[in-house]
N, C-alpha and C. Protein backbone atom coordinates (compact mmCIF):
# COMPACT_ATOMS: atom_id res chain seq x y z
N UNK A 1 0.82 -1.19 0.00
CA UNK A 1 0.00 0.00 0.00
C UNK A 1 0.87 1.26 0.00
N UNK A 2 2.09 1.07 0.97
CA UNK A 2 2.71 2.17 0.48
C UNK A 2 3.58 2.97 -0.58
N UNK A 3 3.60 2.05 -1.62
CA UNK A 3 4.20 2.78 -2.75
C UNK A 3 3.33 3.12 -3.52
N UNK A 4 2.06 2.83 -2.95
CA UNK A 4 0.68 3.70 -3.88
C UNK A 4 1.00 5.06 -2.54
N UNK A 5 1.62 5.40 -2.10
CA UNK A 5 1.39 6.99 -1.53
C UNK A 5 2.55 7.86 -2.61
N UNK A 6 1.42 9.47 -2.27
CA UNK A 6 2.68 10.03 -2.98
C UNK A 6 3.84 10.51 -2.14
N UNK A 7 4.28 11.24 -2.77
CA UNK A 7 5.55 11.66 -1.58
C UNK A 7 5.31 12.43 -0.91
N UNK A 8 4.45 13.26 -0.69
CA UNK A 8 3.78 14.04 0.20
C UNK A 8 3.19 13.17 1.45
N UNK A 9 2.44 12.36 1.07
CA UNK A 9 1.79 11.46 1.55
C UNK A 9 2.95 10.42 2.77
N UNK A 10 3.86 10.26 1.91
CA UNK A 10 5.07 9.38 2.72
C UNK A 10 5.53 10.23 3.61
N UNK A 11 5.85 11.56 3.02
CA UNK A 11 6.14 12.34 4.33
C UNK A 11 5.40 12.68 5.68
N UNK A 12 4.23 12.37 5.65
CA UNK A 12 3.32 12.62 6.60
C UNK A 12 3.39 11.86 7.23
N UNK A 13 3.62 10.49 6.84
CA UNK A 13 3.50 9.57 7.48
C UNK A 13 4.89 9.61 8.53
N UNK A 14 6.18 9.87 8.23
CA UNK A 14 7.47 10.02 8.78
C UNK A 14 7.04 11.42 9.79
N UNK A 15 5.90 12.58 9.36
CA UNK A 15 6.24 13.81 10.57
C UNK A 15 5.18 12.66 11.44
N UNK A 16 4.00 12.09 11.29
CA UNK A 16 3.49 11.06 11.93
C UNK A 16 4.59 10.18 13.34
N UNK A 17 5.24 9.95 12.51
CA UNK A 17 6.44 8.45 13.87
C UNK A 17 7.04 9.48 14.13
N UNK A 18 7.63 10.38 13.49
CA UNK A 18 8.34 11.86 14.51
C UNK A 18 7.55 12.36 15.69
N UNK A 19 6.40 12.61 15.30
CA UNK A 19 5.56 13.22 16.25
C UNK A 19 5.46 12.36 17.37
N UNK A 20 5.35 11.17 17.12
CA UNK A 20 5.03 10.15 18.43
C UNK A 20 6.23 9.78 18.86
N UNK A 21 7.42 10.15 17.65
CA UNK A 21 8.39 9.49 19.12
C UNK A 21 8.52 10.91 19.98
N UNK A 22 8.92 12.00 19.59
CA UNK A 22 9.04 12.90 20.57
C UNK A 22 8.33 13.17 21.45
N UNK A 23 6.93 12.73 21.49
CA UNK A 23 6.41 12.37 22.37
C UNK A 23 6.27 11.50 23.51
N UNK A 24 7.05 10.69 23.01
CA UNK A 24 7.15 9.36 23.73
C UNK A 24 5.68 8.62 23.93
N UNK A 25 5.16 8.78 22.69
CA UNK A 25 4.33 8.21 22.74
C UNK A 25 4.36 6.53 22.04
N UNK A 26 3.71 5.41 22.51
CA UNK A 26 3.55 4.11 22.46
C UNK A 26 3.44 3.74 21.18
N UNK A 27 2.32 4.48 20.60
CA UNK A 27 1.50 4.41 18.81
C UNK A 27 1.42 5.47 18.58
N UNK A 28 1.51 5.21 16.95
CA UNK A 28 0.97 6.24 15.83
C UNK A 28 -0.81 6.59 16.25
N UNK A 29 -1.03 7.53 16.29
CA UNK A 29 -2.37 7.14 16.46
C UNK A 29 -3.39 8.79 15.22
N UNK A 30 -4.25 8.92 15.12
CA UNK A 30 -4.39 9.74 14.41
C UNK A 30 -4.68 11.50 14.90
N UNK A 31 -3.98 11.20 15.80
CA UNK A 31 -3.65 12.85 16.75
C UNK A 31 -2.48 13.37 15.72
N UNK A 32 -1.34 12.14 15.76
CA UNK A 32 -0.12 12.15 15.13
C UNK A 32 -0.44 12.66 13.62
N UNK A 33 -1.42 11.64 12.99
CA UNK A 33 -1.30 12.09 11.56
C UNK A 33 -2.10 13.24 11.39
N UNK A 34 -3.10 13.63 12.03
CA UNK A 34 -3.78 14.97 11.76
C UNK A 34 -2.28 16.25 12.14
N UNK A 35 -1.67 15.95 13.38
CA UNK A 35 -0.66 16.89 13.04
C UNK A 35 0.22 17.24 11.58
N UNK A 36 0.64 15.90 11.43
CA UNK A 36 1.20 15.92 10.12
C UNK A 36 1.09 16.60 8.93
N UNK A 37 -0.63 16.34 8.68
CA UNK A 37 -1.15 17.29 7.52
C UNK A 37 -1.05 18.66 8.05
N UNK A 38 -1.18 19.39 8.90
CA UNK A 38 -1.21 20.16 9.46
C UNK A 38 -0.17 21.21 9.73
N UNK A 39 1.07 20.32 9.32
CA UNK A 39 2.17 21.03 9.34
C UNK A 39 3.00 21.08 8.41
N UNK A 40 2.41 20.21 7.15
CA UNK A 40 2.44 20.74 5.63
C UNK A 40 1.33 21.45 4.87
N UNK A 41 1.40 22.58 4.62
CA UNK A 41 0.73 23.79 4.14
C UNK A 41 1.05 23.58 2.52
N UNK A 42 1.55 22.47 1.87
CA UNK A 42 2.52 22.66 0.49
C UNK A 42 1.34 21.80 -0.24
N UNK A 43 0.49 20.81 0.58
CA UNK A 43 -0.43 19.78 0.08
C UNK A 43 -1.91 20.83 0.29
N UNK A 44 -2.39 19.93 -0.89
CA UNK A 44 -4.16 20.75 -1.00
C UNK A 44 -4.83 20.19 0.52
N UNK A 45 -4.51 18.99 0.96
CA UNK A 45 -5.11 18.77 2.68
C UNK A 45 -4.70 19.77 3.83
N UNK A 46 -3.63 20.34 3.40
CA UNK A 46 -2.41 21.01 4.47
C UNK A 46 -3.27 22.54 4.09
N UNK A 47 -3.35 22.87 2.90
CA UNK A 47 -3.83 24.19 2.50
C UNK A 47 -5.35 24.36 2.73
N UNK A 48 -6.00 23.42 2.87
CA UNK A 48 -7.47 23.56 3.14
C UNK A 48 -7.17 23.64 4.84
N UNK A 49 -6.43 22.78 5.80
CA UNK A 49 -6.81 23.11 7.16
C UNK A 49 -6.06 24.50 7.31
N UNK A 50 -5.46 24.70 6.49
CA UNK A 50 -4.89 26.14 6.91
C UNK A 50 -5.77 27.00 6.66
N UNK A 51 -6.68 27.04 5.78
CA UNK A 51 -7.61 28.13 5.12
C UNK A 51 -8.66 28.20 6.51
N UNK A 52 -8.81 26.96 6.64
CA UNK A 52 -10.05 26.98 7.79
C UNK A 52 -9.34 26.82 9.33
N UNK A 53 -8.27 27.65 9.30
CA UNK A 53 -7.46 27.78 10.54
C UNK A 53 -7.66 26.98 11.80
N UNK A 54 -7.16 25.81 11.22
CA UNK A 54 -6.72 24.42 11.70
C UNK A 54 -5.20 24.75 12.21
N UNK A 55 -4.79 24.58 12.93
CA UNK A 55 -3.70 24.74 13.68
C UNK A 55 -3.03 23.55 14.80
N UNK A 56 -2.10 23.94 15.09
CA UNK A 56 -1.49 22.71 15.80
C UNK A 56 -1.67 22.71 16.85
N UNK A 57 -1.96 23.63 17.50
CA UNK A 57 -2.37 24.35 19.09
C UNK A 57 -3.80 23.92 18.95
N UNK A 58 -4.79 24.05 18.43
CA UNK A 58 -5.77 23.19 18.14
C UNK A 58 -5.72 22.04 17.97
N UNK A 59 -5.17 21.44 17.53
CA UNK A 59 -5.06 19.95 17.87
C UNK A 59 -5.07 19.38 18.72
N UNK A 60 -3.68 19.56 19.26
CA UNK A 60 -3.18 19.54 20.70
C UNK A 60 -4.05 20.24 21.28
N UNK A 61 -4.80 20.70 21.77
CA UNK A 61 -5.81 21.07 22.94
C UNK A 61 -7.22 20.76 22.96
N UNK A 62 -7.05 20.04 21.39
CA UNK A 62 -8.66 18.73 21.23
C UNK A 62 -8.08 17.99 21.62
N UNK A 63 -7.21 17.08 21.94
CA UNK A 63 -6.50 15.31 21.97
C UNK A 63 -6.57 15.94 23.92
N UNK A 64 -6.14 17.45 23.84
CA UNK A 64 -5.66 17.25 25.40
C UNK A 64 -7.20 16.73 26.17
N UNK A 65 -7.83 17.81 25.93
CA UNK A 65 -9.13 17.80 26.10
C UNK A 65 -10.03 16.22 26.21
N UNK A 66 -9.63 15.31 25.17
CA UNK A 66 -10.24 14.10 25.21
C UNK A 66 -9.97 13.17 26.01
N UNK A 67 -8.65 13.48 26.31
CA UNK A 67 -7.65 12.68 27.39
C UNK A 67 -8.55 13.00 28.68
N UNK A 68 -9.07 14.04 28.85
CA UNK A 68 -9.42 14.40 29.94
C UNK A 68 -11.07 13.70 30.08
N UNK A 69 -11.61 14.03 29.01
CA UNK A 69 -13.03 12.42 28.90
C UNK A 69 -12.51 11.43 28.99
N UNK A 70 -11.40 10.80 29.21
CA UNK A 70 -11.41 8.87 28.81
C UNK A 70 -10.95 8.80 27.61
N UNK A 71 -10.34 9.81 26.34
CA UNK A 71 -10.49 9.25 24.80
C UNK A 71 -11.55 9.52 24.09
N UNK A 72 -12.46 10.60 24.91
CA UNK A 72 -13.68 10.39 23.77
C UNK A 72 -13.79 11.66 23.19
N UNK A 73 -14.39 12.00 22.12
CA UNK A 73 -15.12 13.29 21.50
C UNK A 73 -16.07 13.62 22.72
N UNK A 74 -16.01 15.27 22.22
CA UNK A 74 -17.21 16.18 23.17
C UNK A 74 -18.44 15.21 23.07
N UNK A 75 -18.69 15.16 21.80
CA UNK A 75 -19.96 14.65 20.85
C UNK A 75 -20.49 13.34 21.61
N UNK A 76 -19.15 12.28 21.74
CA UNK A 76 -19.70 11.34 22.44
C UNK A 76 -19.67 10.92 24.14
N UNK A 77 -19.06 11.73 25.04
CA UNK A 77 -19.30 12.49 26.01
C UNK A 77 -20.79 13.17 26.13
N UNK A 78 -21.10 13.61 25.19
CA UNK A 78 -22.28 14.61 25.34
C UNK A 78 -23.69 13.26 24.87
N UNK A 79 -23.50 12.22 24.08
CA UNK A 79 -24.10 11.00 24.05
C UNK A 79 -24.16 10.25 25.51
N UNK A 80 -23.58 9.72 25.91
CA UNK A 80 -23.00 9.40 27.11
C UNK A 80 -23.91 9.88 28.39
N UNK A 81 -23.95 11.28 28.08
CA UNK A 81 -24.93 12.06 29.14
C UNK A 81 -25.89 12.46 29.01
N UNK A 82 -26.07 12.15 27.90
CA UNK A 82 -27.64 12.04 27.76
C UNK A 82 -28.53 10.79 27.90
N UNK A 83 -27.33 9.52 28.20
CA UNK A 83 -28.08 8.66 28.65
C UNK A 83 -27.61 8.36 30.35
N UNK A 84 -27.40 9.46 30.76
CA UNK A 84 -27.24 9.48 32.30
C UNK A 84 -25.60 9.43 32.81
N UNK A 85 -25.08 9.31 31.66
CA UNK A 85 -23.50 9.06 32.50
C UNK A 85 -22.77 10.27 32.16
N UNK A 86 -22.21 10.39 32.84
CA UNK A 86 -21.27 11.67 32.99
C UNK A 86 -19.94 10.90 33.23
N UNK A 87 -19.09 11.56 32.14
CA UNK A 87 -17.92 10.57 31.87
C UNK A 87 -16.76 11.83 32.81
N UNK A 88 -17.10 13.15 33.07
CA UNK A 88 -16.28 13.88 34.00
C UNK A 88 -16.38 12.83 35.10
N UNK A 89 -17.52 12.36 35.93
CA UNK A 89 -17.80 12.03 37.08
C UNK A 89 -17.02 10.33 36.64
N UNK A 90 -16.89 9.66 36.00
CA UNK A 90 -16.47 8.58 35.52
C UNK A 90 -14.66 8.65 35.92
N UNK A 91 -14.26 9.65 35.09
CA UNK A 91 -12.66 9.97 34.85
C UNK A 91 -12.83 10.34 36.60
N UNK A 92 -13.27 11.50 37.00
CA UNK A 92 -12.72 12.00 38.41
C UNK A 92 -13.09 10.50 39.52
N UNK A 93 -13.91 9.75 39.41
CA UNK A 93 -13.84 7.92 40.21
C UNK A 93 -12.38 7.53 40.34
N UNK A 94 -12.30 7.40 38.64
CA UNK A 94 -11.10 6.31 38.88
C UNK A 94 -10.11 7.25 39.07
N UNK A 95 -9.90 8.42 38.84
CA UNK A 95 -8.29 9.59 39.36
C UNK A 95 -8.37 9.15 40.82
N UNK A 96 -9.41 9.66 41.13
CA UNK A 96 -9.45 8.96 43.01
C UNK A 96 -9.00 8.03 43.37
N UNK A 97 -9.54 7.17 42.69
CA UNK A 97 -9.36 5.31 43.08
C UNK A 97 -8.18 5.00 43.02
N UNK A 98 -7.40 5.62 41.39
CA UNK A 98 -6.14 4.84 40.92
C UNK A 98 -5.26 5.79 41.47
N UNK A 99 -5.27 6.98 40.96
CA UNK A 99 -4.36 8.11 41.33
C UNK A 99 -4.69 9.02 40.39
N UNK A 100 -4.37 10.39 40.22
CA UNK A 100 -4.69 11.89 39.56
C UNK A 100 -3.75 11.16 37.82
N UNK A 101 -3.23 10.60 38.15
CA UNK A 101 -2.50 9.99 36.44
C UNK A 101 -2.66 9.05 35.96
N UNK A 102 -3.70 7.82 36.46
CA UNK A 102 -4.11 7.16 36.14
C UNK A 102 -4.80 6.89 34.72
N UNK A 103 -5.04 7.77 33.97
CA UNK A 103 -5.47 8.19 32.89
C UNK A 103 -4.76 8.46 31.90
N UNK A 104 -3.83 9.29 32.47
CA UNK A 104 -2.83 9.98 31.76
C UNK A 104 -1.85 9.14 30.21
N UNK A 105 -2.01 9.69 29.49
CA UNK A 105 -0.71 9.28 28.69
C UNK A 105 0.78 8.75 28.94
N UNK A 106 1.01 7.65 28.92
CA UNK A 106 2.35 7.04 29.47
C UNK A 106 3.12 6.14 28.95
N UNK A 107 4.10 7.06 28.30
CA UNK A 107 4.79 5.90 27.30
C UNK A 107 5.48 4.52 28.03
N UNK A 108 4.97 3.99 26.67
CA UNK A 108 5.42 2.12 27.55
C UNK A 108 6.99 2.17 27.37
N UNK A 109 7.94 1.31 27.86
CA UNK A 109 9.29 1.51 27.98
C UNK A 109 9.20 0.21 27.19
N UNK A 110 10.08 0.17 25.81
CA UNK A 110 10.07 -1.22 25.16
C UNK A 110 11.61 -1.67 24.47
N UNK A 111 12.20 -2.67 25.16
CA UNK A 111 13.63 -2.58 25.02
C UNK A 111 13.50 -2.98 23.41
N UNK A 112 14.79 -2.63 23.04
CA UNK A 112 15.29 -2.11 21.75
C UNK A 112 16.68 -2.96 21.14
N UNK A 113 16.30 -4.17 20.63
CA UNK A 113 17.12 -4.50 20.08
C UNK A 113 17.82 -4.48 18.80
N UNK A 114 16.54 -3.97 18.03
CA UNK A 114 17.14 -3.37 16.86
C UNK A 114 16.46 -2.12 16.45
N UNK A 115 17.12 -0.97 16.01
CA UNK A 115 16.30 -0.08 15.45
C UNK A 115 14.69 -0.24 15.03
N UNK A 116 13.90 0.20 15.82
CA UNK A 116 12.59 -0.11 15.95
C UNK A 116 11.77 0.91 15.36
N UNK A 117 10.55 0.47 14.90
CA UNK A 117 9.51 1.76 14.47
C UNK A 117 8.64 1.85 15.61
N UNK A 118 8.17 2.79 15.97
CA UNK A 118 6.14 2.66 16.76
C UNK A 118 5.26 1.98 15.81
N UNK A 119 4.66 1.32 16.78
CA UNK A 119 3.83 1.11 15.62
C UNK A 119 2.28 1.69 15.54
N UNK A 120 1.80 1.74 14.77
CA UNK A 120 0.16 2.13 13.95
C UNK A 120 -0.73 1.78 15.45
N UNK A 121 -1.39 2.89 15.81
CA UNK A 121 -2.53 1.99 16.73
C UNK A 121 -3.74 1.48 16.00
N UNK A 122 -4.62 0.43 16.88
CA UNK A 122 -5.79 -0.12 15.98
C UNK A 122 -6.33 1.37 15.20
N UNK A 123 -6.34 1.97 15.85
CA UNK A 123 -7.47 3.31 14.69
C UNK A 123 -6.32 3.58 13.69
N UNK A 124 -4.99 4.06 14.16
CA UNK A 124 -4.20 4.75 13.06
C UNK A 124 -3.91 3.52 11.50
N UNK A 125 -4.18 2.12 12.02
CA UNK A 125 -4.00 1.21 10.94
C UNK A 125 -5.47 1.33 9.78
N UNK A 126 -6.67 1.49 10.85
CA UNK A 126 -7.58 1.60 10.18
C UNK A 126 -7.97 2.76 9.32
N UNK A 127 -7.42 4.07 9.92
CA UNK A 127 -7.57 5.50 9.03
C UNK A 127 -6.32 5.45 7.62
N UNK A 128 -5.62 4.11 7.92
CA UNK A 128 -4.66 4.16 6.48
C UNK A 128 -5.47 3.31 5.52
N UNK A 129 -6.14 2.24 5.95
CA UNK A 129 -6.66 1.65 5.30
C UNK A 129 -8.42 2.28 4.47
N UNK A 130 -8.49 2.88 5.51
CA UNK A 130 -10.03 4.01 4.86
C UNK A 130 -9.17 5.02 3.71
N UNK A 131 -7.75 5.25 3.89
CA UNK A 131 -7.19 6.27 2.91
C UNK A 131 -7.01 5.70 1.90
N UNK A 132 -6.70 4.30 1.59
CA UNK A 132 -6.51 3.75 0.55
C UNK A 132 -8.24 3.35 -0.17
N UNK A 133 -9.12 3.21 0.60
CA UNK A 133 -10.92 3.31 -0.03
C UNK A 133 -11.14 4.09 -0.35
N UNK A 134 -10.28 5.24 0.13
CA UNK A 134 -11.15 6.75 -0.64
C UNK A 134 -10.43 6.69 -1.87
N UNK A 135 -9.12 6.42 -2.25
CA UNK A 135 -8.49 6.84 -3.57
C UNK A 135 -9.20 5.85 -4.30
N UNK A 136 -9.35 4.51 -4.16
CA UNK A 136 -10.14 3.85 -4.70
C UNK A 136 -10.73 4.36 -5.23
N UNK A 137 -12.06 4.65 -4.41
CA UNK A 137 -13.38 5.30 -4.66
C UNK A 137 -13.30 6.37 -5.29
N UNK A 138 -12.36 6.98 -5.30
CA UNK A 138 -12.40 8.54 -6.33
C UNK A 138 -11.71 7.83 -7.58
N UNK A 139 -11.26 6.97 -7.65
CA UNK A 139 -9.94 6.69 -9.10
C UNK A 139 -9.41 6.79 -9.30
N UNK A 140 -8.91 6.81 -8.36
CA UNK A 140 -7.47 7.88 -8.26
C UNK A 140 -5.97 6.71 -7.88
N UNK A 141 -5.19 6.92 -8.79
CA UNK A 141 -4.27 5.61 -8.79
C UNK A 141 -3.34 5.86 -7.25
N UNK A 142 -2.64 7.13 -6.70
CA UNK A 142 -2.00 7.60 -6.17
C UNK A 142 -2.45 7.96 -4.94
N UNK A 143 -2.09 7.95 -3.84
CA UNK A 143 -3.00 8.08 -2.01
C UNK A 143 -2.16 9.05 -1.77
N UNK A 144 -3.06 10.18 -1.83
CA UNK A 144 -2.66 11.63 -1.46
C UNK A 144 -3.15 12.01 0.01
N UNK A 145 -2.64 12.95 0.38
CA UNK A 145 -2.63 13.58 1.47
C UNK A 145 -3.80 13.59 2.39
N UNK A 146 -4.81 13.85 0.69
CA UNK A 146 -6.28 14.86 0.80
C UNK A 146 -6.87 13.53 1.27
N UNK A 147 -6.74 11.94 0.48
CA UNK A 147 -7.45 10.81 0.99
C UNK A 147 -6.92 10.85 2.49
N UNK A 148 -5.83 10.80 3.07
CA UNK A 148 -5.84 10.95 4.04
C UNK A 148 -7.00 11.82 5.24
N UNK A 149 -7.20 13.05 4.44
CA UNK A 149 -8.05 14.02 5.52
C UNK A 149 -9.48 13.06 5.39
N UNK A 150 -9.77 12.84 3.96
CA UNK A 150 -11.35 12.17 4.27
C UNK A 150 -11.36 10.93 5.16
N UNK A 151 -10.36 9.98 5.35
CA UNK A 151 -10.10 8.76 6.39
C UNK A 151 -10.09 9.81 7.74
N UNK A 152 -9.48 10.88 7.97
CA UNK A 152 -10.25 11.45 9.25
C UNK A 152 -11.08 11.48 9.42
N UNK A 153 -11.85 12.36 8.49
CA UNK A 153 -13.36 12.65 8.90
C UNK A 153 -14.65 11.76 8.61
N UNK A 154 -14.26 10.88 8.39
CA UNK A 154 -15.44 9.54 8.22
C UNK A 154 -15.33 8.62 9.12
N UNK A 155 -13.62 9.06 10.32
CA UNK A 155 -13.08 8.19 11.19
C UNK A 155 -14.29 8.04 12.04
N UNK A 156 -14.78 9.62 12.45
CA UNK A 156 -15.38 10.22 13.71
C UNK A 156 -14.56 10.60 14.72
N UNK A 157 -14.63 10.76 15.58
CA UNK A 157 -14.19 11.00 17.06
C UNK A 157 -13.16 12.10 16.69
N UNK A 158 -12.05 12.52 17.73
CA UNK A 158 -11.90 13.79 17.74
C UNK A 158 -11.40 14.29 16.76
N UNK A 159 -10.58 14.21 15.76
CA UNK A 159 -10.45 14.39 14.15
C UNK A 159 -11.36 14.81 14.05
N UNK A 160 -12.49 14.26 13.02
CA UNK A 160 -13.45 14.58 12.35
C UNK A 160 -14.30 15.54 13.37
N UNK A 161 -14.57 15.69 14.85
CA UNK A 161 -15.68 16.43 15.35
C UNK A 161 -14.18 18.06 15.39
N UNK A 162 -13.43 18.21 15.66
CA UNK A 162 -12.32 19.17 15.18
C UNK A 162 -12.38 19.76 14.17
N UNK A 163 -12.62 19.11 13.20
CA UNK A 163 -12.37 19.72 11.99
C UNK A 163 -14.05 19.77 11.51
N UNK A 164 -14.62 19.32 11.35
CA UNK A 164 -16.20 19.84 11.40
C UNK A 164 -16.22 21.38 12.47
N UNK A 165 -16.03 21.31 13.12
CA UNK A 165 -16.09 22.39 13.96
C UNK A 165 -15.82 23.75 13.39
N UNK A 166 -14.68 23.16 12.27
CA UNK A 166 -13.99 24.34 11.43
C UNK A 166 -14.16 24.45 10.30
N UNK A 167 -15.74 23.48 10.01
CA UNK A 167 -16.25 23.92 8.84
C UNK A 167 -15.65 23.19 7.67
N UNK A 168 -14.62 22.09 7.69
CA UNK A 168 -14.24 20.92 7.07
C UNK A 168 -14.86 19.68 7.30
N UNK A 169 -15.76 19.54 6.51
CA UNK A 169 -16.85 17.92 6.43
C UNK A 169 -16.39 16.90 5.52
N UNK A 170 -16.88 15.89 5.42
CA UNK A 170 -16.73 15.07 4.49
C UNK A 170 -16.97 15.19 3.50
N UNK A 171 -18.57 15.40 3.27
CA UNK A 171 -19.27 16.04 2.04
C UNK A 171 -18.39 17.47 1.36
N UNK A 172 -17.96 18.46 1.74
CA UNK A 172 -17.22 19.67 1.56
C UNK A 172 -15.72 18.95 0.47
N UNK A 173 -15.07 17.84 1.52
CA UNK A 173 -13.65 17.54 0.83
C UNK A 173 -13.98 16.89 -0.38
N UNK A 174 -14.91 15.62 -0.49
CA UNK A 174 -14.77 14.72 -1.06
C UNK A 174 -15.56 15.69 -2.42
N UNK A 175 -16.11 16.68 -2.17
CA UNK A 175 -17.20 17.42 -3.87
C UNK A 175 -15.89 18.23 -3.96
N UNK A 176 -15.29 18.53 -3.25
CA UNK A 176 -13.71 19.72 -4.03
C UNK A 176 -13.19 18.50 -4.62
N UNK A 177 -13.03 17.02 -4.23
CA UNK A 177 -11.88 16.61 -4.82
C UNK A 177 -12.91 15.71 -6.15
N UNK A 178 -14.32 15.86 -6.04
CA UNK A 178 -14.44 15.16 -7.10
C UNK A 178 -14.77 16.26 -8.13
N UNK A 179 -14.89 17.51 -7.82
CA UNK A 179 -15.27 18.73 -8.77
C UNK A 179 -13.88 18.71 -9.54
N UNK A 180 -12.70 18.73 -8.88
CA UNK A 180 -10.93 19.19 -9.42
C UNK A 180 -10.53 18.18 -9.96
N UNK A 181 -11.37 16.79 -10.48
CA UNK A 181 -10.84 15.81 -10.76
C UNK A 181 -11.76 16.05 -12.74
């Protein structure tokens, strides 16, 4: 699958494992790759979240934010409590129970015998594999950037409710890219 990306596309994927290792984070996950696009402005995905002032500080303070639900979108938090649960009151239980970091993000320590990658979490494997259905589905021989953004926003959860927020939908990307085709 990956020599159907373009080089744009490959690069994202590399600010992607950059992003998570400096993080010290465990997996790729799609916090990582939404940064990515995000911090190439040179791709039509990179130039559309820029237009609709998508930013990295936005990102990072949706992912922080979710961390602080359990992992979830506002959206499904706000589901959640409407069927009686309150996932604040959920997270603040177990901070009590376990400890105030119990929750928290914590990179796993994984000895290293040979030059190692991170690897893909279950979602980040699945938003590559939705990127390769959308080029499909458009006809497109080559897995660009932009298939990438629509595997966000068809992902759901905090991606897609982020960038909806900012006025980037599914319906919006996928009629630019089938109008420019």
């Amino acid at each position: 699958m990956f020599e159907k990306f373009t080089s744009a596309t490959r690069q994202a994927v590399v600010r992607a494992v950059r992003e998570a290792e400096q993080h010290g984070a465990p997996e790729i996950t799609e916090e990582h790759l939404l940064l990515a696009l995000v911090d190439d402005p040179t791709t039509a995905a990179g130039r559309l979240l820029a237009a609709h002032e998508v930013r990295r500080d936005a990102v990072t303070t949706a992912y922080q934010q979710a961390r602080r639900l359990g992992g979830l979108s506002e959206s499904d938090a706000e589901s959640l409590r409407e069927l009686g649960i309150d996932v604040r009151d959920v997270v603040a239980n177990i901070e009590r129970s376990l400890g105030a970091d119990a929750l928290a993000d914590r990179p796993r320590r994984r000895r290293r015998f040979f030059k190692s990658h991170i690897p893909f979490s279950t979602n980040g494997k699945r938003l590559l594999e939705a990127t390769l259905r959308e080029a499909v589905e458009l006809g497109d021989r080559r897995i660009g950037a932009e298939h990438l953004l629509l595997a966000l926003l068809i992902g759901g959860g905090v991606a897609a409710e982020l960038l909806e927020r900012r006025g980037i939908t599914y319906r919006s990307v996928r009629a630019s890219l089938v109008n420019a085709a």
